[in-house]
N, C-alpha and C. Protein backbone atom coordinates (compact mmCIF):
# COMPACT_ATOMS: atom_id res chain seq x y z
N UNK A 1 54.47 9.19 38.64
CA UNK A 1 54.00 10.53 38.91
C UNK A 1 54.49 11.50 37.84
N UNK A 2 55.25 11.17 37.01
CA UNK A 2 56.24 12.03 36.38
C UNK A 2 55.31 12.21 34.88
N UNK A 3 54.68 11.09 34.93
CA UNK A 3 53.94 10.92 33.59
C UNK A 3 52.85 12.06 33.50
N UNK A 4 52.08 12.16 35.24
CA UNK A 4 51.24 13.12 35.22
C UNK A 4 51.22 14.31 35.56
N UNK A 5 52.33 15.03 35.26
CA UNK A 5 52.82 16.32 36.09
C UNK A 5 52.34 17.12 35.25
N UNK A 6 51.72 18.46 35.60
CA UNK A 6 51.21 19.10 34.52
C UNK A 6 52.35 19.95 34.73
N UNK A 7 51.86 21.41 33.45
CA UNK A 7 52.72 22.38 33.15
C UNK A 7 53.13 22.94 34.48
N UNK A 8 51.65 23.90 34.95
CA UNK A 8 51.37 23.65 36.07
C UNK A 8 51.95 23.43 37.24
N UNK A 9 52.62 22.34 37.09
CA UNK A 9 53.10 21.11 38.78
C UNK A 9 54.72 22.03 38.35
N UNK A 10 55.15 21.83 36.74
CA UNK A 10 56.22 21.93 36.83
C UNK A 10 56.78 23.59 37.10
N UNK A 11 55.71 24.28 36.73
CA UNK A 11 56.32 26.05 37.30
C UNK A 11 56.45 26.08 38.54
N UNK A 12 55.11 25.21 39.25
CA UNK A 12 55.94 25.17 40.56
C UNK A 12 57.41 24.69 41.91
N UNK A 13 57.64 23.90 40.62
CA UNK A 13 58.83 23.11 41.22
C UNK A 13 59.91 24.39 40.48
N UNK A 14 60.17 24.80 39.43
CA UNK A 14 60.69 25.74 39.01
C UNK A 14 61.11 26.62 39.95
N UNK A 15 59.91 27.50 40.59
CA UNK A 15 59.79 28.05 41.36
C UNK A 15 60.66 27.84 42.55
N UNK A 16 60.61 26.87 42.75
CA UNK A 16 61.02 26.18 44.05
C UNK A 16 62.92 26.56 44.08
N UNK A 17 63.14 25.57 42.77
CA UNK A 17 64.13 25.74 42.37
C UNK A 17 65.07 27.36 42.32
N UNK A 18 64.28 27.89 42.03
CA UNK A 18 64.87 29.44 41.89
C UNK A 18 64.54 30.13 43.24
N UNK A 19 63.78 29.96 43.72
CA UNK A 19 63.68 30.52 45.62
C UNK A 19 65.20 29.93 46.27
N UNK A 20 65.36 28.53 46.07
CA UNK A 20 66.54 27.99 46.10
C UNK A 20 67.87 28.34 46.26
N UNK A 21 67.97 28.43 44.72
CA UNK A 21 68.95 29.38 44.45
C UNK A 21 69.21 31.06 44.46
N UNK A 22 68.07 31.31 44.92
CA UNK A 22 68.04 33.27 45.58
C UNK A 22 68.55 33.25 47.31
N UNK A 23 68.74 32.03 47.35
CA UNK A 23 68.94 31.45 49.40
C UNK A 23 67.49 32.55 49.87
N UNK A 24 66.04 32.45 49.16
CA UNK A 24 64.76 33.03 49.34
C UNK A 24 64.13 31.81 50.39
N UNK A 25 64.73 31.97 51.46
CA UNK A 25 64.43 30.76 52.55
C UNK A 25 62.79 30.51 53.18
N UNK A 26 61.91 31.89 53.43
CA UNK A 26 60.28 32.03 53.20
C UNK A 26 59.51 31.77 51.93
N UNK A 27 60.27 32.02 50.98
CA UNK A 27 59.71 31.29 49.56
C UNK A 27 60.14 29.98 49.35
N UNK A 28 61.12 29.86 49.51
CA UNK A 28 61.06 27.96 49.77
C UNK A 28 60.47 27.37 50.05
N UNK A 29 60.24 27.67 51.32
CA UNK A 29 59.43 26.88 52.52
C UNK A 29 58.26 26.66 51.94
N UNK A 30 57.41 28.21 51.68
CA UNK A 30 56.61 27.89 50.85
C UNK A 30 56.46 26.93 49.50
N UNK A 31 57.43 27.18 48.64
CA UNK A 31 56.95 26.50 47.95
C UNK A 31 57.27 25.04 47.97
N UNK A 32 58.20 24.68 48.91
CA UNK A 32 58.01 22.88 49.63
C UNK A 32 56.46 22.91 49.90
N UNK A 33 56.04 23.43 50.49
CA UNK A 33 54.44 23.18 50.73
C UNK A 33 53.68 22.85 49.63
N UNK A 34 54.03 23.33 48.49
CA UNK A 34 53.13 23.52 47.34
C UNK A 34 53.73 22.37 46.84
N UNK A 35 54.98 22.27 46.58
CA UNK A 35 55.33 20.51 46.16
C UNK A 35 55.08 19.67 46.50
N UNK A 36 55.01 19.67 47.76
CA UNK A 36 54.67 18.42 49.02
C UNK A 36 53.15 18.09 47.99
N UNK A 37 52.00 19.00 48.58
CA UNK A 37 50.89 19.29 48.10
C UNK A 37 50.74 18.67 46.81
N UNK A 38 51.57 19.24 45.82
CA UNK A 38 51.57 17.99 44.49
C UNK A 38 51.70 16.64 44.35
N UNK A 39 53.23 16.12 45.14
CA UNK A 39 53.17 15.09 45.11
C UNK A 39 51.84 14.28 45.67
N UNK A 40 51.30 14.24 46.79
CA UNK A 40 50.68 13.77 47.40
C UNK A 40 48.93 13.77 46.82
N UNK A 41 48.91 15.08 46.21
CA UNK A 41 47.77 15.10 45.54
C UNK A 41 47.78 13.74 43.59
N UNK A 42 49.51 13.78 43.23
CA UNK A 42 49.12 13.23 42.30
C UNK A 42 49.29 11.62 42.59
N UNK A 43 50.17 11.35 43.67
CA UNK A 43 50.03 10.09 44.58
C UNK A 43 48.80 9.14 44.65
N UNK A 44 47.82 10.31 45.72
CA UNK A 44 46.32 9.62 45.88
C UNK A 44 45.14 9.56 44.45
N UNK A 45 45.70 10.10 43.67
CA UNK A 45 44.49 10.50 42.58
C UNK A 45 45.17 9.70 40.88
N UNK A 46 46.58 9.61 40.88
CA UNK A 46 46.66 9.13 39.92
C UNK A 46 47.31 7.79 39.75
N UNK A 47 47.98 7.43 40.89
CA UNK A 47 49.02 6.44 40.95
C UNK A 47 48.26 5.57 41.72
N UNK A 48 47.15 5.60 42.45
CA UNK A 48 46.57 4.88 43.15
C UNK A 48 47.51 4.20 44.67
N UNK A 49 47.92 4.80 44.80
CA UNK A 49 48.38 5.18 46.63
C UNK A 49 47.54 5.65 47.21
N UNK A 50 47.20 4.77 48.37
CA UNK A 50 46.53 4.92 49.69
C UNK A 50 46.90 5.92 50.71
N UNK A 51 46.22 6.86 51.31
CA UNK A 51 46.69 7.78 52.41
C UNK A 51 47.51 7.26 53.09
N UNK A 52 47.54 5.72 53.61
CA UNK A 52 47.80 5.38 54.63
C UNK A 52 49.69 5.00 53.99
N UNK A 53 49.59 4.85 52.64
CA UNK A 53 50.66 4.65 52.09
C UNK A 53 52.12 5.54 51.71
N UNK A 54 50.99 7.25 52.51
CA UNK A 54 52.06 8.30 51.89
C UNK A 54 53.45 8.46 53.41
N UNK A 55 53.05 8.00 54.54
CA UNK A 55 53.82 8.32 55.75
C UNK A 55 55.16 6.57 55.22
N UNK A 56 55.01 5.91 54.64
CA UNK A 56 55.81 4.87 54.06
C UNK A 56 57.01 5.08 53.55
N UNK A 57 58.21 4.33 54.01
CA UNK A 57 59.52 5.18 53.72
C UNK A 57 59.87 4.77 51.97
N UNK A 58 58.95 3.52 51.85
CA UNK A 58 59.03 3.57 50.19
C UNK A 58 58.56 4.75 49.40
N UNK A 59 57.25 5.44 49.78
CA UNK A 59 56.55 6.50 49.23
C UNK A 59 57.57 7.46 49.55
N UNK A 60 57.98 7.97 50.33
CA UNK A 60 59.36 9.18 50.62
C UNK A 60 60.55 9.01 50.06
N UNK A 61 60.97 7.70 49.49
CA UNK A 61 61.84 7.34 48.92
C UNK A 61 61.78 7.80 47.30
N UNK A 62 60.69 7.29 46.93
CA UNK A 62 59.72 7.22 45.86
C UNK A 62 60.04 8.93 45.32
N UNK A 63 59.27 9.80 46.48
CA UNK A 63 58.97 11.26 46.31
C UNK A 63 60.34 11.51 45.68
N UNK A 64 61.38 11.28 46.97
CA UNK A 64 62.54 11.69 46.48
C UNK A 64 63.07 11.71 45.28
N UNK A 65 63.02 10.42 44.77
CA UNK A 65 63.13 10.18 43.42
C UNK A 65 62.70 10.81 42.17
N UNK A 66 61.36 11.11 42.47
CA UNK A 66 60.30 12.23 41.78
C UNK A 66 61.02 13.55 41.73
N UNK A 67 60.82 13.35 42.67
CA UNK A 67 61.89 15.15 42.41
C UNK A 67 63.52 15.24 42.09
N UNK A 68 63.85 14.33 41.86
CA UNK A 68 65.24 14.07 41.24
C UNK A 68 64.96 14.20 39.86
N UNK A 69 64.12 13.50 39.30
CA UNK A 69 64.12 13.24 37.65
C UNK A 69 63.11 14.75 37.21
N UNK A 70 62.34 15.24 38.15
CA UNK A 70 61.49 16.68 37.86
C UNK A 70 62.91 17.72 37.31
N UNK A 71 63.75 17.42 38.71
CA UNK A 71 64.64 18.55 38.23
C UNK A 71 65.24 18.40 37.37
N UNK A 72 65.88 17.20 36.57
CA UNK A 72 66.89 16.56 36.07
C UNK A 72 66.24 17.22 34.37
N UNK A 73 64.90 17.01 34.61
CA UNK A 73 63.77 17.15 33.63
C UNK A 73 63.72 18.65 32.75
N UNK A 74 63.50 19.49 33.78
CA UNK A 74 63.72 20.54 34.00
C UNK A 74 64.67 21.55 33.49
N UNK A 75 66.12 21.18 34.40
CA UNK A 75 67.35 21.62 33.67
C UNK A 75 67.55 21.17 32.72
N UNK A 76 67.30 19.95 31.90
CA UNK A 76 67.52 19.36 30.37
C UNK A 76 67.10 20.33 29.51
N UNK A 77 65.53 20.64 30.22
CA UNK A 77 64.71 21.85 29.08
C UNK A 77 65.35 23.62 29.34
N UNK A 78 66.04 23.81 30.31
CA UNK A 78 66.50 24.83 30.24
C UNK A 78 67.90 25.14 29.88
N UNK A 79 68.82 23.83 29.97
CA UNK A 79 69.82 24.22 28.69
C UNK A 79 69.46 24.14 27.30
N UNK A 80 68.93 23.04 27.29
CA UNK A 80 68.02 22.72 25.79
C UNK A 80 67.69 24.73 25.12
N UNK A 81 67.18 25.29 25.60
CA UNK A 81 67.10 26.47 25.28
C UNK A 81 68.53 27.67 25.12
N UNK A 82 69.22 27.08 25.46
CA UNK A 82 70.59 27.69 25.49
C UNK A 82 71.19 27.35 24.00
N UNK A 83 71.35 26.39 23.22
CA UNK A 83 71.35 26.38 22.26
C UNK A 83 71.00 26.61 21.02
């Protein structure tokens, strides 16, 4: 999934990230929705996962993971700019 994340996918996880850290607990929420929404949209359309495959504790495992290396991704490029 990581391969196909657009710019896009990633302002929104950004986002996420910084609602986060504001303790912006209605913008969170929200924007879990909008992540959720990504993953699952790039799940069924690019990775070739089945609907029936996203309630699967491998696929949630999976997600998790996704969003480990998004952020990991992420903060690399925003110290990267610190220098």
């Amino acid at each position: 999934m990581l391969d196909h994340t657009s710019a896009d996918d990633e302002t929104v996880f950004k986002n996420l990230i910084v609602a986060a850290l504001n303790d912006e607990s209605d913008s969170v929420k929200s924007h879990i929705v909008q992540v959720s929404s990504i993953m699952m949209n790039l799940a069924l359309t690019k990775c070739e996962v089945g609907m029936s495959m996203l309630a699967d504790p491998q696929f949630q495992a999976a997600a998790k993971i996704y969003g480990q290396h998004l952020g990991e991704k992420l903060m690399k490029k925003a110290f990267d700019k610190l220098n």
